[in-house]
PDB file of N, CA and C in Angstrom:
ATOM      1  N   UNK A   1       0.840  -1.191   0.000  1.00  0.00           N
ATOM      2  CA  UNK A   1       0.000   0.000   0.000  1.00  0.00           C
ATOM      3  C   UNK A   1       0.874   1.239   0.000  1.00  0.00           C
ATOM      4  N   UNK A   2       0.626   2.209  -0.962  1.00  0.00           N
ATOM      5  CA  UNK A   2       1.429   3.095  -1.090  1.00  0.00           C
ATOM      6  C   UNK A   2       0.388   4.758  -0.858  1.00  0.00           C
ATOM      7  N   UNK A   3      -0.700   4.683  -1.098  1.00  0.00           N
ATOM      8  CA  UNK A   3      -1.838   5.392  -1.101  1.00  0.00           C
ATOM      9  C   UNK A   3      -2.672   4.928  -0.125  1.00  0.00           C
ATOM     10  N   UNK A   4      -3.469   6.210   0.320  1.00  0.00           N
ATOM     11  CA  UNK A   4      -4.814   5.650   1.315  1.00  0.00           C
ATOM     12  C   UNK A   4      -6.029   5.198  -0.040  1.00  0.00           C
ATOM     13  N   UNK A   5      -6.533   4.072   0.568  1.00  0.00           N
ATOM     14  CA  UNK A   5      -7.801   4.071  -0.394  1.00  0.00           C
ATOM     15  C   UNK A   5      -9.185   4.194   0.529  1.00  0.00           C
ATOM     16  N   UNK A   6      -9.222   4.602   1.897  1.00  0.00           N
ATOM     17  CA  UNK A   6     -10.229   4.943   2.432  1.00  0.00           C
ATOM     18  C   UNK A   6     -10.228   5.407   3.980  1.00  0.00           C
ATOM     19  N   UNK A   7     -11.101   5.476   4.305  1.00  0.00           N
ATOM     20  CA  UNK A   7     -11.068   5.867   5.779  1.00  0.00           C
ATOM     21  C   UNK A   7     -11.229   4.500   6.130  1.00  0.00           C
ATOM     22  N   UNK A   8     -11.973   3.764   6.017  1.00  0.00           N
ATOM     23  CA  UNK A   8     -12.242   2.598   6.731  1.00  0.00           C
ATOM     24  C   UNK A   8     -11.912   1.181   5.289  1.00  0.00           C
ATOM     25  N   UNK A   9     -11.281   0.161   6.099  1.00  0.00           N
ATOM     26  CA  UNK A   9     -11.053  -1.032   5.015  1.00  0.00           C
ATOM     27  C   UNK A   9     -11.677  -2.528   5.663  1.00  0.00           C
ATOM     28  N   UNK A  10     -13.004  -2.792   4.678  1.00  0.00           N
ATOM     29  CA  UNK A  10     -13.538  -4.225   5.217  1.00  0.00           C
ATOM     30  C   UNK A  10     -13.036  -5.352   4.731  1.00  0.00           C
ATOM     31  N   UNK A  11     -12.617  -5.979   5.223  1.00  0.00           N
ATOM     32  CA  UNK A  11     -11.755  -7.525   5.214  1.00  0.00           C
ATOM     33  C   UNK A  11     -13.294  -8.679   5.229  1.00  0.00           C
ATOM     34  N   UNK A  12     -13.815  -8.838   6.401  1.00  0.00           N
ATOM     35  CA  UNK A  12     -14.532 -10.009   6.221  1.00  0.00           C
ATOM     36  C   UNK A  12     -16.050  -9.073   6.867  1.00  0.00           C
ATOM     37  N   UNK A  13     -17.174 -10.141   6.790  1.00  0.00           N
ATOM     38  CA  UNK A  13     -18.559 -10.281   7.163  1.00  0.00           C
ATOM     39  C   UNK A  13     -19.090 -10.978   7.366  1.00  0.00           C
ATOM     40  N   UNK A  14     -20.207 -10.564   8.506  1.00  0.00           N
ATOM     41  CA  UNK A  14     -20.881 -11.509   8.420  1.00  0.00           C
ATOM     42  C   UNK A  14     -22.458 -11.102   8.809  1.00  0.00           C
ATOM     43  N   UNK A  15     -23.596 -11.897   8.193  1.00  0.00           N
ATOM     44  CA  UNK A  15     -24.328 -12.069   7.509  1.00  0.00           C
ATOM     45  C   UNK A  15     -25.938 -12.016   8.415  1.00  0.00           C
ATOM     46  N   UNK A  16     -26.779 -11.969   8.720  1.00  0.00           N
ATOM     47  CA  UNK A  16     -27.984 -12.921   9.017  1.00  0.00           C
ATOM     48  C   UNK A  16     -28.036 -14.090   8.480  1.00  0.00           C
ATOM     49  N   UNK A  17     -28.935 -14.771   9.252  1.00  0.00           N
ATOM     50  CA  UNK A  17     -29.257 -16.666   8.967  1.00  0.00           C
ATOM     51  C   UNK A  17     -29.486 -16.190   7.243  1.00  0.00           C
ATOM     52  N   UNK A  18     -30.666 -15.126   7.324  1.00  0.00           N
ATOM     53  CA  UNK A  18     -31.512 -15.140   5.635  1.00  0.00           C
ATOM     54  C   UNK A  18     -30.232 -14.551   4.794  1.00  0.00           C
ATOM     55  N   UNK A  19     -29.069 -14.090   5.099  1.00  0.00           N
ATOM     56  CA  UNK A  19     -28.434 -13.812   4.399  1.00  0.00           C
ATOM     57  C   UNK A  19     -28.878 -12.641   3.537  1.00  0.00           C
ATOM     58  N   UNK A  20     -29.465 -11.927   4.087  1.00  0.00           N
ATOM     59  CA  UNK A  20     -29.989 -10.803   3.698  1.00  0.00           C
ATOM     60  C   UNK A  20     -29.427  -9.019   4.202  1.00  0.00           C
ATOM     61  N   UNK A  21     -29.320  -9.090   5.172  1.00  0.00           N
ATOM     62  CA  UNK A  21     -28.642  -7.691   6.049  1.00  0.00           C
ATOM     63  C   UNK A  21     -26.916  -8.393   6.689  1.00  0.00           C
ATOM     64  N   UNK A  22     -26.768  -7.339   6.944  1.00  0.00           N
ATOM     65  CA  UNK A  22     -24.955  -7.766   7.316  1.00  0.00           C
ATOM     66  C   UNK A  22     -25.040  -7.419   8.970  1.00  0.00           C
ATOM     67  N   UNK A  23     -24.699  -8.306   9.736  1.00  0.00           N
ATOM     68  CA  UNK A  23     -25.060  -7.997  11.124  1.00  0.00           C
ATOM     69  C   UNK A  23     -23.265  -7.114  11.540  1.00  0.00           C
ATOM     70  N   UNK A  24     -22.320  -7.913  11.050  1.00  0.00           N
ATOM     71  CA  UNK A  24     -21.353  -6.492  11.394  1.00  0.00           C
ATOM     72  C   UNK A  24     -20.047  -7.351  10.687  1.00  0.00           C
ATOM     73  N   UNK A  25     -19.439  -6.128  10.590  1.00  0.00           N
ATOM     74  CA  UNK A  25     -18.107  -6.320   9.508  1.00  0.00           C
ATOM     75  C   UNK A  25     -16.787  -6.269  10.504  1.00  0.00           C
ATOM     76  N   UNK A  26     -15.660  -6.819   9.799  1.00  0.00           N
ATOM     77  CA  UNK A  26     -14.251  -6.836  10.510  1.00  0.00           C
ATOM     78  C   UNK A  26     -13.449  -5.274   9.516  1.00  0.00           C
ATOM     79  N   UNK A  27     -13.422  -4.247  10.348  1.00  0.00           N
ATOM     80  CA  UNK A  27     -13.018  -3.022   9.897  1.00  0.00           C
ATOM     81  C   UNK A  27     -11.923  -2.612  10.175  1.00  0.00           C
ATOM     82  N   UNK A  28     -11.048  -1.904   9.272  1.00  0.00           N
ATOM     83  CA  UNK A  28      -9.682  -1.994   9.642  1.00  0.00           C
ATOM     84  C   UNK A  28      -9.584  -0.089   8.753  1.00  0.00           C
ATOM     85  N   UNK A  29      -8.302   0.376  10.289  1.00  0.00           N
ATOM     86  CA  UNK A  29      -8.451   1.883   9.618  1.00  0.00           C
ATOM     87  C   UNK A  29      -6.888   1.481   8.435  1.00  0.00           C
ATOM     88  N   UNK A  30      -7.575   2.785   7.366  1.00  0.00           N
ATOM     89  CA  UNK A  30      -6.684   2.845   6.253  1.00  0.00           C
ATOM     90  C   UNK A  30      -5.322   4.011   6.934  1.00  0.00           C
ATOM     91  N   UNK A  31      -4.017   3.534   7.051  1.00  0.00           N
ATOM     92  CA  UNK A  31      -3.102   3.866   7.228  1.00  0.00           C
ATOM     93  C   UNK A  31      -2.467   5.208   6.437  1.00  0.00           C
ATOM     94  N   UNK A  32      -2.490   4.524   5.365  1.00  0.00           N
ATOM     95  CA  UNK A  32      -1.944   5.307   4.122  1.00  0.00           C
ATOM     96  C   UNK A  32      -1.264   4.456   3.927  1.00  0.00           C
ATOM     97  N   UNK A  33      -0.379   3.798   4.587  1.00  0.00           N
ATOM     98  CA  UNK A  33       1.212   3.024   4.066  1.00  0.00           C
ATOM     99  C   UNK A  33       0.812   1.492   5.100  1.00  0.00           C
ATOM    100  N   UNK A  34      -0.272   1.282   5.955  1.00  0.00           N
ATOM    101  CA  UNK A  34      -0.282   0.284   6.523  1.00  0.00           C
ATOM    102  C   UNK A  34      -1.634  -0.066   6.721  1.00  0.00           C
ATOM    103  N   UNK A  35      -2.344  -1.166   7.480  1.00  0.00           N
ATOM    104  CA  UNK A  35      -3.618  -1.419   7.040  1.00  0.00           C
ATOM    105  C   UNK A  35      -4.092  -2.173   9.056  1.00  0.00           C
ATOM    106  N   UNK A  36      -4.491  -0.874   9.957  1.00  0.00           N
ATOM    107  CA  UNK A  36      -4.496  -1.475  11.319  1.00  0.00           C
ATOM    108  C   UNK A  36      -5.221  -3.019  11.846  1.00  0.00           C
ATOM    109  N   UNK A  37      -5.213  -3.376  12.920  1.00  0.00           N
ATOM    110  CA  UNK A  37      -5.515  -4.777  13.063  1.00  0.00           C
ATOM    111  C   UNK A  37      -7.055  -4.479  12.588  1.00  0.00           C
ATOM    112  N   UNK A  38      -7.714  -4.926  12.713  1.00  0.00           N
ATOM    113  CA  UNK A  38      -9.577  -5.145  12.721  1.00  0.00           C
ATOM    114  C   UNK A  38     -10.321  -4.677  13.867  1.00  0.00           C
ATOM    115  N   UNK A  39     -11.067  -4.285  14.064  1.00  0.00           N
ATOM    116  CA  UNK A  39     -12.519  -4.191  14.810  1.00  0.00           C
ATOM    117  C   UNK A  39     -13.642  -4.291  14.096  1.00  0.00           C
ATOM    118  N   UNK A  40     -14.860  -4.756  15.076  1.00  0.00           N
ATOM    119  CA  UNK A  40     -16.216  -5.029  14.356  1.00  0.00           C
ATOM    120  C   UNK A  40     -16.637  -4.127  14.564  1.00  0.00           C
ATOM    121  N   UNK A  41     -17.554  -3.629  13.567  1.00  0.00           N
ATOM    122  CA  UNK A  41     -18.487  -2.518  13.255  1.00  0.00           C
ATOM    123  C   UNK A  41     -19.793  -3.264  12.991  1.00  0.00           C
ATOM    124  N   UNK A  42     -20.868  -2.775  13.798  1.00  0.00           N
ATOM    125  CA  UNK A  42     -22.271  -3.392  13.437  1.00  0.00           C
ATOM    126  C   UNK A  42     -22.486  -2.538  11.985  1.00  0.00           C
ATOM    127  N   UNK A  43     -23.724  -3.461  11.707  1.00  0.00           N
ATOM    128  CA  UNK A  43     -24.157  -2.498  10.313  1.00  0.00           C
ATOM    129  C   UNK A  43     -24.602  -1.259  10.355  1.00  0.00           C
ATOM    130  N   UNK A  44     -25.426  -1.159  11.375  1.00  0.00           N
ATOM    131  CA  UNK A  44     -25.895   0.570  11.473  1.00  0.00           C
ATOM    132  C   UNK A  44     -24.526   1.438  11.629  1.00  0.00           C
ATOM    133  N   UNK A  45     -23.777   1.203  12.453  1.00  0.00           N
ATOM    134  CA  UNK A  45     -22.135   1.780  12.470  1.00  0.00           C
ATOM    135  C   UNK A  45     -21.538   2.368  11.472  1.00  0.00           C
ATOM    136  N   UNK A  46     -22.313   1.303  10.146  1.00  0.00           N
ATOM    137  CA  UNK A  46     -21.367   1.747   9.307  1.00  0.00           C
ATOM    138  C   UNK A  46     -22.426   2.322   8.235  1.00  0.00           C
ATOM    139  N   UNK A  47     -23.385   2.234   8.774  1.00  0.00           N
ATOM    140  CA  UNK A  47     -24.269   3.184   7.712  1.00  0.00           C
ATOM    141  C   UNK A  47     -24.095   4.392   8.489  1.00  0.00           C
ATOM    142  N   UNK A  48     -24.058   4.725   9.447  1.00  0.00           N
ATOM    143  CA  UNK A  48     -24.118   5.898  10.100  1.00  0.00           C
ATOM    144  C   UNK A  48     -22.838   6.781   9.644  1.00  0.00           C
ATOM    145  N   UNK A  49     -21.636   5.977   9.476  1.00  0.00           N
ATOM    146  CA  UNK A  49     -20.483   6.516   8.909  1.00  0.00           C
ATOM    147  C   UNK A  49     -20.388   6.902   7.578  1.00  0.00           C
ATOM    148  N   UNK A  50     -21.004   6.204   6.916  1.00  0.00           N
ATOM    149  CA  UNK A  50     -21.068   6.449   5.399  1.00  0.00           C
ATOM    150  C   UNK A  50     -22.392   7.400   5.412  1.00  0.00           C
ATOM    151  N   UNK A  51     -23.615   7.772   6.269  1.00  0.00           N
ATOM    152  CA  UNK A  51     -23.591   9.397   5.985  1.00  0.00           C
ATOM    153  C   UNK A  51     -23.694  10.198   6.566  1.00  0.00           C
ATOM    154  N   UNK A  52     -22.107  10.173   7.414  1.00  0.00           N
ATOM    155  CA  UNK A  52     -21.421  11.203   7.460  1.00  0.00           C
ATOM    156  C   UNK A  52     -20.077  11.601   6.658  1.00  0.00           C
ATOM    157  N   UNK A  53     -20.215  10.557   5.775  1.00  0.00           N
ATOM    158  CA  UNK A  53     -19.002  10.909   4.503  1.00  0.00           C
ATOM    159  C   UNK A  53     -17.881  10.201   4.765  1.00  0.00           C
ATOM    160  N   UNK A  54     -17.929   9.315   5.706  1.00  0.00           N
ATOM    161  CA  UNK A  54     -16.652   8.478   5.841  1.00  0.00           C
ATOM    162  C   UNK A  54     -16.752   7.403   4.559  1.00  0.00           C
ATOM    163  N   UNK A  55     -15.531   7.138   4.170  1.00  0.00           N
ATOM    164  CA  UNK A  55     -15.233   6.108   2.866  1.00  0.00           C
ATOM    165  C   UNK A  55     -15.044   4.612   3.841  1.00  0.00           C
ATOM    166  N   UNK A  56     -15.686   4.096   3.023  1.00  0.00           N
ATOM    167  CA  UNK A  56     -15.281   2.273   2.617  1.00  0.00           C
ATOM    168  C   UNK A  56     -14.536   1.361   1.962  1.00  0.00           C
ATOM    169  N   UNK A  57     -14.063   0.463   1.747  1.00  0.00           N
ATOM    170  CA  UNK A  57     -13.707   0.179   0.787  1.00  0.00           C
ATOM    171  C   UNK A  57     -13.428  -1.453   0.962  1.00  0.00           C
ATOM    172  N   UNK A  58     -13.865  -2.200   0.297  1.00  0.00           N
ATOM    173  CA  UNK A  58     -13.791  -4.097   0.767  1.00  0.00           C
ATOM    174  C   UNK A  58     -11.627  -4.309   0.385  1.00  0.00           C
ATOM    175  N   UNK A  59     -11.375  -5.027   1.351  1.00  0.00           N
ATOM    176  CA  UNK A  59      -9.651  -5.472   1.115  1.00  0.00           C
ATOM    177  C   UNK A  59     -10.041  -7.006   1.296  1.00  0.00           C
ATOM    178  N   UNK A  60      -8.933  -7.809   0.203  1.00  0.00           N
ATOM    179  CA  UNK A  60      -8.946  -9.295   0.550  1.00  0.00           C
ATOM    180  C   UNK A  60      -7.369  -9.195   0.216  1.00  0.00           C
ATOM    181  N   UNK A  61      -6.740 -10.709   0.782  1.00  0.00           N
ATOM    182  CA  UNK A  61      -5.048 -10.921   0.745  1.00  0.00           C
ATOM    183  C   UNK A  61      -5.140 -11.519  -0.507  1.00  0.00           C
ATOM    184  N   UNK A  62      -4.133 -11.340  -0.990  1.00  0.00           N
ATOM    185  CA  UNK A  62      -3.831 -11.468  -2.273  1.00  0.00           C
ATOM    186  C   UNK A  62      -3.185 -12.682  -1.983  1.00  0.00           C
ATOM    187  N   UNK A  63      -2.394 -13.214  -3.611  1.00  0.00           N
ATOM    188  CA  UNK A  63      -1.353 -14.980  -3.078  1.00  0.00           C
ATOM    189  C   UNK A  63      -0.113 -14.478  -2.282  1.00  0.00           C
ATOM    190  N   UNK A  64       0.420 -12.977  -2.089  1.00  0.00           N
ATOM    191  CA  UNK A  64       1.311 -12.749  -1.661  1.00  0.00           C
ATOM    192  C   UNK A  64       1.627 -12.493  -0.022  1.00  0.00           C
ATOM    193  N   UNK A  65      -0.009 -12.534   0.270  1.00  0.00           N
ATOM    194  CA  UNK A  65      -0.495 -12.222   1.390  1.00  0.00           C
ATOM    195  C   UNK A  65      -0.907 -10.683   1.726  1.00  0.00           C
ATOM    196  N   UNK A  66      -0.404  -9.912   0.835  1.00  0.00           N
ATOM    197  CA  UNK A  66      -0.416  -8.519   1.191  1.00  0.00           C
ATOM    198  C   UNK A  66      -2.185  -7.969   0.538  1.00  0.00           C
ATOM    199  N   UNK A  67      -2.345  -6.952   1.655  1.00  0.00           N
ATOM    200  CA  UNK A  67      -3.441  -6.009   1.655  1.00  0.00           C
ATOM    201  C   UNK A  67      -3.843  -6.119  -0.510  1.00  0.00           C
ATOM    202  N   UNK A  68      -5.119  -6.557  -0.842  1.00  0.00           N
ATOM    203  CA  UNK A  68      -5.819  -5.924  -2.141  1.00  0.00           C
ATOM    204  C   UNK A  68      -6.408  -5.222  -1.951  1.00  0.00           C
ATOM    205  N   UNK A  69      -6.708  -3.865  -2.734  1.00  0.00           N
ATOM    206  CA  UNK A  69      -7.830  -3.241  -3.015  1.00  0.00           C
ATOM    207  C   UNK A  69      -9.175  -3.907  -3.479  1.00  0.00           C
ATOM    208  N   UNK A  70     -10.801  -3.634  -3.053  1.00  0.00           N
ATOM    209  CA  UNK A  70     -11.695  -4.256  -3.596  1.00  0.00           C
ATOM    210  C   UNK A  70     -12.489  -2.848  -4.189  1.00  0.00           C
ATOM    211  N   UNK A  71     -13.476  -3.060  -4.062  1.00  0.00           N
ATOM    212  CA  UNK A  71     -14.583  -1.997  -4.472  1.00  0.00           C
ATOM    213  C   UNK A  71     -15.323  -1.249  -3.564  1.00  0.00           C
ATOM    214  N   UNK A  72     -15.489  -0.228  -3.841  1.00  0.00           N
ATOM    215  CA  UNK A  72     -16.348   1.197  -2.834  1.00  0.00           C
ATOM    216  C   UNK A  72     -16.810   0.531  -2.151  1.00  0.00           C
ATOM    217  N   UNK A  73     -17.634   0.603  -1.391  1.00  0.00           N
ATOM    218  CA  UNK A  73     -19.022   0.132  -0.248  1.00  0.00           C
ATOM    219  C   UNK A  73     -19.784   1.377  -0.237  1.00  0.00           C
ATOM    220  N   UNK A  74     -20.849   1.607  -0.221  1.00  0.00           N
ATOM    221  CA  UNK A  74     -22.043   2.698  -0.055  1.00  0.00           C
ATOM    222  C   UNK A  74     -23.370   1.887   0.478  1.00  0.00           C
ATOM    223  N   UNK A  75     -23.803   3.167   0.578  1.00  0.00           N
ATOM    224  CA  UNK A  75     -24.912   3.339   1.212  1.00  0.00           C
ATOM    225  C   UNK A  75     -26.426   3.425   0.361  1.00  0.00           C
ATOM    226  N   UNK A  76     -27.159   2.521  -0.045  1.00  0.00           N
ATOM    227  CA  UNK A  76     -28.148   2.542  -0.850  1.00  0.00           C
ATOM    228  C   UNK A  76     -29.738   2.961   0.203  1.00  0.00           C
ATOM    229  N   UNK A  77     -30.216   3.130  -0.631  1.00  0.00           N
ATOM    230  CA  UNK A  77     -31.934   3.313   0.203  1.00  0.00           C
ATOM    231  C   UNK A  77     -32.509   2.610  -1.206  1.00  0.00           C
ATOM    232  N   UNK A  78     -33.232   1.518  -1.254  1.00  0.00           N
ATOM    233  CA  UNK A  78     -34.016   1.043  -1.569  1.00  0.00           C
ATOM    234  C   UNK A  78     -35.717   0.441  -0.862  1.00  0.00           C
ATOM    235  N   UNK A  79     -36.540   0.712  -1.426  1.00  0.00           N
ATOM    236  CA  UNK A  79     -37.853   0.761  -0.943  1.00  0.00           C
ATOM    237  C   UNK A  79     -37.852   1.467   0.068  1.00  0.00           C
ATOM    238  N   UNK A  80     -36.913   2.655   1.099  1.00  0.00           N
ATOM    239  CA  UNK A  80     -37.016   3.075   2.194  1.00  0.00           C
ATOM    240  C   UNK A  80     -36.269   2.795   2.983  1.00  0.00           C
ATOM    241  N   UNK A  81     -35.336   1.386   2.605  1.00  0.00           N
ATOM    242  CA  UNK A  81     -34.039   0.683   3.651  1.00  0.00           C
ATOM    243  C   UNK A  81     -33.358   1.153   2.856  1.00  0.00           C
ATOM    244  N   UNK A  82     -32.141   1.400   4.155  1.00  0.00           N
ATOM    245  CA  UNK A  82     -30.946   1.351   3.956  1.00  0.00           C
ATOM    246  C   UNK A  82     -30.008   0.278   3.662  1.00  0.00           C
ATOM    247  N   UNK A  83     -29.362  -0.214   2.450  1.00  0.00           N
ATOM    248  CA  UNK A  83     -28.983  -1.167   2.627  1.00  0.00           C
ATOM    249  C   UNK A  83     -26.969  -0.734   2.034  1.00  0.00           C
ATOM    250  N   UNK A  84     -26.272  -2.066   2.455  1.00  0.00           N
ATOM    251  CA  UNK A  84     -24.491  -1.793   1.828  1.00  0.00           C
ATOM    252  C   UNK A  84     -24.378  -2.416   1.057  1.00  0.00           C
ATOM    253  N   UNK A  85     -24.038  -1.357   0.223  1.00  0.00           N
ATOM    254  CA  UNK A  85     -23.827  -2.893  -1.122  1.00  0.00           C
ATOM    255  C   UNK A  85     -22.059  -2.135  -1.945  1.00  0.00           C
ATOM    256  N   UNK A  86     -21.478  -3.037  -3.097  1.00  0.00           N
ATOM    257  CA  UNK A  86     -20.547  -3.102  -3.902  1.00  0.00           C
ATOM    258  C   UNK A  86     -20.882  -2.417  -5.017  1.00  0.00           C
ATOM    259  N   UNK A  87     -22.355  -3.207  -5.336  1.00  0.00           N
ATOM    260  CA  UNK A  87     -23.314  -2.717  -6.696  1.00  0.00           C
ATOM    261  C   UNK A  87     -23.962  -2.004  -7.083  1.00  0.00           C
ATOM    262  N   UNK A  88     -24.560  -1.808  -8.204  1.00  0.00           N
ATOM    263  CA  UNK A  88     -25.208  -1.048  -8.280  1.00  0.00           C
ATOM    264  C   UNK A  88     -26.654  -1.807  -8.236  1.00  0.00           C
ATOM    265  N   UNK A  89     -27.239  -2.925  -8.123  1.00  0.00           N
ATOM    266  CA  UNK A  89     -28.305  -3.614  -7.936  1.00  0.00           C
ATOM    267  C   UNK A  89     -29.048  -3.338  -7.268  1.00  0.00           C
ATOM    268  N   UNK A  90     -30.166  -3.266  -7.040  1.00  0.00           N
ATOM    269  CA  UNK A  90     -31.323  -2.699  -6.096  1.00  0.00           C
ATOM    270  C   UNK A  90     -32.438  -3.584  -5.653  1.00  0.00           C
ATOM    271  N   UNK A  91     -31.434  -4.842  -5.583  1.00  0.00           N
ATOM    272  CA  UNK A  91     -31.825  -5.662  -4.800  1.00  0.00           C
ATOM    273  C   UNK A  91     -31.913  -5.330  -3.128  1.00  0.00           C
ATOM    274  N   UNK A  92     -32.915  -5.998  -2.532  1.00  0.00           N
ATOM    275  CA  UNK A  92     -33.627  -5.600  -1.080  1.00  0.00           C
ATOM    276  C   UNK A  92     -32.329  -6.309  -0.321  1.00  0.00           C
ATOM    277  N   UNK A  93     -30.873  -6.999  -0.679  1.00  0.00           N
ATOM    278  CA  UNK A  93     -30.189  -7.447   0.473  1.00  0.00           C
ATOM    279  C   UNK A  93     -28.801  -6.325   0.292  1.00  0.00           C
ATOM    280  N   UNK A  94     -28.043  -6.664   1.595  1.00  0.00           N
ATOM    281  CA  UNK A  94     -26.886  -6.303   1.834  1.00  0.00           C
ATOM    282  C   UNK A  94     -25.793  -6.809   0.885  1.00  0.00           C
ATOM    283  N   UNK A  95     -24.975  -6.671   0.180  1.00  0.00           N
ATOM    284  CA  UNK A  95     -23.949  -7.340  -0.360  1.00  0.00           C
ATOM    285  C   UNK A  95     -22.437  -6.382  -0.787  1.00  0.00           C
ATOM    286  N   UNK A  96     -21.260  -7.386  -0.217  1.00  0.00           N
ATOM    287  CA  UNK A  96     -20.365  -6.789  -0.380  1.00  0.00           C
ATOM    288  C   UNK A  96     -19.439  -7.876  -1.232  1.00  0.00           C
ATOM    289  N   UNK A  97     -20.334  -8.315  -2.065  1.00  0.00           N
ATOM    290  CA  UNK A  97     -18.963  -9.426  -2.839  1.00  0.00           C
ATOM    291  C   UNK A  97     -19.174 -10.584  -1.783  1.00  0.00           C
ATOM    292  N   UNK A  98     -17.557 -11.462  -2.475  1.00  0.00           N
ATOM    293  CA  UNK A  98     -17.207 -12.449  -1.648  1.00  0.00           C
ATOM    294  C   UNK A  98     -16.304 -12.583  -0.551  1.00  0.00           C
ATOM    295  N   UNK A  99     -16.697 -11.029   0.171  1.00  0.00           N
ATOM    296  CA  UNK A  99     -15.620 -11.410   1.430  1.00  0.00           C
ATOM    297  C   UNK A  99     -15.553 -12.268   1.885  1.00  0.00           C
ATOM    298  N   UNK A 100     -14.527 -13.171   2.691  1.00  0.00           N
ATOM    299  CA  UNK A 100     -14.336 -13.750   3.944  1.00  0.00           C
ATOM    300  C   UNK A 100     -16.014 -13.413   4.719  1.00  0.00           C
ATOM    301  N   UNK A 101     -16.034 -14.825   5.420  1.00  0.00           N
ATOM    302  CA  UNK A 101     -17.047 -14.769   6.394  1.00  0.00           C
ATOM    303  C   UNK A 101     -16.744 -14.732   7.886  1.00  0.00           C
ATOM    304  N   UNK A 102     -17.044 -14.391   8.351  1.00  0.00           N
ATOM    305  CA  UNK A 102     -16.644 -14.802  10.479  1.00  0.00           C
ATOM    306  C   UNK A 102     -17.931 -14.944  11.207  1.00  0.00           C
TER     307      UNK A 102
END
């Protein structure tokens, strides 16, 4: 990592039974040059952060082991929910890709 790519970097998730909403993520602050250990963030946490303008951004280890970049995370309102998604889909669930699960 040579650049910040966000305020906040999600590594893994995890889910409801229905697999529908994200009950809370493993969040890690963006360094600039390093990538801190993890803490969980419930989902409202992190909707609440994203609007107040804090950035997201999904990280998985690469074969080298080191920090990847993934894709934005935002904040959607569909039918009236708030939901996190990668996509642009407007589908009624949460989705951030294929993170890691915990």
């Amino acid at each position: 990592m040579a650049d910040k790519w966000a305020d906040y970097l999600i590594s893994q998730v995890q889910y409801n039974q229905a697999e529908t909403h994200i009950v809370k993520v493993l969040s890690h602050n963006d360094n600039g040059d390093s990538v801190s250990g993890g803490t969980e963030l419930t989902r409202s946490t992190v909707i609440i952060r994203l609007g107040e303008g804090s950035t997201f951004v999904t990280i998985t280890k690469n074969l080298e082991g080191k920090w990847a970049r993934g894709a934005q995370v935002r904040a959607v309102t569909i039918g009236g929910e708030k939901y996190i998604r990668t996509d642009a889909d407007s589908i009624k669930r949460d989705n951030l890709g294929s993170l890691p699960r915990f």
